[in-house]
C-alpha atoms as a PDB file:
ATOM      1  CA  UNK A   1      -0.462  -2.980 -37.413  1.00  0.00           C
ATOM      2  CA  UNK A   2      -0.752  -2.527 -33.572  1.00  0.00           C
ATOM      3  CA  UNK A   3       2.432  -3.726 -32.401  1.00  0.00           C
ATOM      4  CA  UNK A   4       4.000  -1.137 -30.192  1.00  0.00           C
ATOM      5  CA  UNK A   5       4.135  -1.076 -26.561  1.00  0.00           C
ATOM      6  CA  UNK A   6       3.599   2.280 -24.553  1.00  0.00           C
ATOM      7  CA  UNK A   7       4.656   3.359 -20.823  1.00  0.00           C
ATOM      8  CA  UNK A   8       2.538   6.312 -19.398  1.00  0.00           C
ATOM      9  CA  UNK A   9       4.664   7.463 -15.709  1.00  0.00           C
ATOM     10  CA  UNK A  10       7.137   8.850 -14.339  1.00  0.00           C
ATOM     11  CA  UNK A  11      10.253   9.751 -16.420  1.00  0.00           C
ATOM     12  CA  UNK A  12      13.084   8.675 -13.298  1.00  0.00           C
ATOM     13  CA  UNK A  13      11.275   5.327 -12.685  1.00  0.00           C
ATOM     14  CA  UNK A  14      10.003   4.600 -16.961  1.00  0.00           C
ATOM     15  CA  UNK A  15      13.100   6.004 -18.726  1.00  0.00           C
ATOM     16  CA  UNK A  16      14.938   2.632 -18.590  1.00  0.00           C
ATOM     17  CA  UNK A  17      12.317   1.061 -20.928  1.00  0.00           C
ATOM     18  CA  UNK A  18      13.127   3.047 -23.781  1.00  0.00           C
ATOM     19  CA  UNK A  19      16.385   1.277 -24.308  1.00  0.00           C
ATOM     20  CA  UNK A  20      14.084  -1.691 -24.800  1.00  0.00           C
ATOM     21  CA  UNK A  21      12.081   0.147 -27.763  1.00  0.00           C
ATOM     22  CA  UNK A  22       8.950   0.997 -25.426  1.00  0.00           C
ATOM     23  CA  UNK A  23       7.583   4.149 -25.988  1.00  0.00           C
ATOM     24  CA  UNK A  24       7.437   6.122 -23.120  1.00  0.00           C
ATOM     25  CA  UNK A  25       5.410   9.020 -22.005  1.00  0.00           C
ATOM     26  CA  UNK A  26       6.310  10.940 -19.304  1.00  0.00           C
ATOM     27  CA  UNK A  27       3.222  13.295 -18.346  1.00  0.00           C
ATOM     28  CA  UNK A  28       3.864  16.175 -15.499  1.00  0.00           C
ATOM     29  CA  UNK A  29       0.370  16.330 -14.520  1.00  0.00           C
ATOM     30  CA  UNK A  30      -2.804  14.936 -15.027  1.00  0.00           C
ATOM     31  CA  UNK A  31      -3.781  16.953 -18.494  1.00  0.00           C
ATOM     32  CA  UNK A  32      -0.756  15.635 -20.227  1.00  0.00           C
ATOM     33  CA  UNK A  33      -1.417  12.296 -19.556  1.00  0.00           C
ATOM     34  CA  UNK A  34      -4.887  12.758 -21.031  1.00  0.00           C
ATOM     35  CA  UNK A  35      -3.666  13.954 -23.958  1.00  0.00           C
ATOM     36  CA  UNK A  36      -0.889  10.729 -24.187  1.00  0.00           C
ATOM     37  CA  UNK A  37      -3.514   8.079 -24.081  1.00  0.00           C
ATOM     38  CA  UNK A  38      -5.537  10.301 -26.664  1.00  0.00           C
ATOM     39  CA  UNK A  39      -2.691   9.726 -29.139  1.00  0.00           C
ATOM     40  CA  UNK A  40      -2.479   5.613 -28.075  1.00  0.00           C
ATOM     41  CA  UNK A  41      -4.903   4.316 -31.375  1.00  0.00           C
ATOM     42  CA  UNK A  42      -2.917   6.731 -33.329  1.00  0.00           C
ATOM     43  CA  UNK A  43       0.070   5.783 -32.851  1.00  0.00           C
ATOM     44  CA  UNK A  44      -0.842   2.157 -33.412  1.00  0.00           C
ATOM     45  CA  UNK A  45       0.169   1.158 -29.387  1.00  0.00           C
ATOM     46  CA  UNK A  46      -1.011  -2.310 -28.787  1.00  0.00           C
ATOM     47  CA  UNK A  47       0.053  -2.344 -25.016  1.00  0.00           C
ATOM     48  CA  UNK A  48      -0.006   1.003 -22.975  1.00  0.00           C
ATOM     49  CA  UNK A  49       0.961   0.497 -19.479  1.00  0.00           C
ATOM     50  CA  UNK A  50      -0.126   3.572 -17.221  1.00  0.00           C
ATOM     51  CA  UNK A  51       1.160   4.636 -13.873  1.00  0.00           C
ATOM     52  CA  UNK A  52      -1.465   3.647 -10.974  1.00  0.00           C
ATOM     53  CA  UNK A  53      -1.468   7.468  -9.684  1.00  0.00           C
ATOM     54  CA  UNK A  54      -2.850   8.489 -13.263  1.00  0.00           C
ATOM     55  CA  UNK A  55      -5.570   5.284 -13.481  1.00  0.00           C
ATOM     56  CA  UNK A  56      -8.351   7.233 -11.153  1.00  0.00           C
ATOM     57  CA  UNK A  57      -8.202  10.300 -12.988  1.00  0.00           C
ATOM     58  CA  UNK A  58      -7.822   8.851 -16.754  1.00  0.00           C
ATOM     59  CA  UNK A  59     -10.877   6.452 -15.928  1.00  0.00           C
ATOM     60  CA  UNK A  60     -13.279   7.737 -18.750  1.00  0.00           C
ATOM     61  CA  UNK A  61     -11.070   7.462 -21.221  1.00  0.00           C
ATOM     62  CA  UNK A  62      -9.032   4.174 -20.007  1.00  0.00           C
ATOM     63  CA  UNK A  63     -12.885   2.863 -19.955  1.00  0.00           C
ATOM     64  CA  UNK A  64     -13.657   4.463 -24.058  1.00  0.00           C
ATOM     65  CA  UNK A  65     -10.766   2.714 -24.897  1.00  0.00           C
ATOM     66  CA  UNK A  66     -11.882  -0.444 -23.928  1.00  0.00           C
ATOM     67  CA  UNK A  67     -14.474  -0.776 -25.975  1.00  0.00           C
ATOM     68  CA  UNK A  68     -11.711  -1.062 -29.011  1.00  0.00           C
ATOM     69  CA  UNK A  69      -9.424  -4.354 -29.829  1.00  0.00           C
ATOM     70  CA  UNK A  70      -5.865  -2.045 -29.176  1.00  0.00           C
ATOM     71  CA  UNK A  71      -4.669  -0.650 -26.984  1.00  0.00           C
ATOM     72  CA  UNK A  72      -4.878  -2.719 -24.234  1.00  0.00           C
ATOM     73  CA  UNK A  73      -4.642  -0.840 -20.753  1.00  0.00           C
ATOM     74  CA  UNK A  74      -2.671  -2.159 -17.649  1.00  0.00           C
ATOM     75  CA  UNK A  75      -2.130  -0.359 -15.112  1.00  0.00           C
ATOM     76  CA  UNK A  76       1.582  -0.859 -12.885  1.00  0.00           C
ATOM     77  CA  UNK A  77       2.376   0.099  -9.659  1.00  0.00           C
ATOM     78  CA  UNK A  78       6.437   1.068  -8.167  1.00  0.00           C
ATOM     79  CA  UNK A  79       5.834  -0.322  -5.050  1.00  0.00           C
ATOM     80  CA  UNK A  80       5.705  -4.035  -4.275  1.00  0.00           C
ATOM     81  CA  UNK A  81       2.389  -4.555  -3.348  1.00  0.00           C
ATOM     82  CA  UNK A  82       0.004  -3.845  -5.786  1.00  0.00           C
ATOM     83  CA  UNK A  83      -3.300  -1.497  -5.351  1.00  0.00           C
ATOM     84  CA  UNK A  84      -6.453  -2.353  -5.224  1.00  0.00           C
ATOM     85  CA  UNK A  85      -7.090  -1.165  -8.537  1.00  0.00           C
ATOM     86  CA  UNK A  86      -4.976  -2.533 -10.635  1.00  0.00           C
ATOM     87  CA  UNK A  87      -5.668  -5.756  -8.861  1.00  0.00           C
ATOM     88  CA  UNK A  88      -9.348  -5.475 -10.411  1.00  0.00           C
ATOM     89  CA  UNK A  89      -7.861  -4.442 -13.922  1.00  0.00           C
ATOM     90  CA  UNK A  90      -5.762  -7.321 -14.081  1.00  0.00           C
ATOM     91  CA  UNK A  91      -8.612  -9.580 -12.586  1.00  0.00           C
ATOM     92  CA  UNK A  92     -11.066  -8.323 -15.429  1.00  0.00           C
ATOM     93  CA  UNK A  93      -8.594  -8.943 -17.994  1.00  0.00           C
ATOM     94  CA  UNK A  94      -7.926 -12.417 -17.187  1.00  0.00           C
ATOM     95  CA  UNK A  95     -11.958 -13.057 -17.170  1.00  0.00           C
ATOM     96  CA  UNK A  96     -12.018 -11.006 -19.959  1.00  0.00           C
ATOM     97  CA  UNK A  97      -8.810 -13.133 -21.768  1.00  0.00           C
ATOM     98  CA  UNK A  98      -9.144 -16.605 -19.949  1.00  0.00           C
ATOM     99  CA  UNK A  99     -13.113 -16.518 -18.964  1.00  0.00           C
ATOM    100  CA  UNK A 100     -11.702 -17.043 -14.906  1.00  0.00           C
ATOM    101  CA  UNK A 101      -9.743 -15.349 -12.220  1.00  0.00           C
ATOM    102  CA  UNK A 102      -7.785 -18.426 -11.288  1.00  0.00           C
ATOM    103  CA  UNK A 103      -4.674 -17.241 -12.755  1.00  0.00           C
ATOM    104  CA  UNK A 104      -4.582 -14.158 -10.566  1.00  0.00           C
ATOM    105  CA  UNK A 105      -6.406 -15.347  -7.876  1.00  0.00           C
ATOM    106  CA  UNK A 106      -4.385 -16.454  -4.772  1.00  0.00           C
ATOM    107  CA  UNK A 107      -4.268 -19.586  -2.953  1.00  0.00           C
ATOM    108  CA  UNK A 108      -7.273 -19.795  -0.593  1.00  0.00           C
ATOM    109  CA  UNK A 109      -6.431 -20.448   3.080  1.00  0.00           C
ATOM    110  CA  UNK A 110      -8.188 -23.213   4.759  1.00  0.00           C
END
């Protein structure tokens, strides 16, 4: 059933993961990336990790998807701090997985 895992970015920095089996999808623009995550409950992708500069602008549809069991949407950043909005996804789907933030949340500072 859904057991596939997808990679939505850039080809130089995603390519890699295809030796590992993970689909990849390498949009050059906005519209193509649109249509990628379109084709995501189609393709049966459990796990579809998406590029952060591609999260703003695929918001209504990352959001319509959801709604639905698969595919689950994470969003990855190249750089070593991550953004502010992926920091939120990943917050939401702890809550969402765990009913807390405390996994992702860091250590307070007294």
């Amino acid at each position: 059933m859904f057991e596939k895992i997808a990679v939505i970015g850039d080809a130089d920095l995603i390519m890699p993961l295809k030796a590992l089996g993970i689909r990849i999808y390498a949009p050059e623009d906005v519209h193509e990336a649109r249509t990628f995550i379109k084709e995501l409950e189609e393709e049966e992708i459990a796990l579809c990790l998406v590029h952060d500069r591609f999260l703003e602008p695929l918001k209504k549809e990352i959001i319509a998807l959801e709604k639905k069991f698969c595919p689950v949407i994470a969003g990855f950043s190249d750089y070593r701090e991550a953004s502010d909005m992926i920091k939120e996804k990943i917050t939401e789907l702890s809550i969402k997985a765990i009913g807390s933030d405390s996994l992702v949340r860091g250590k307070e500072k007294q």
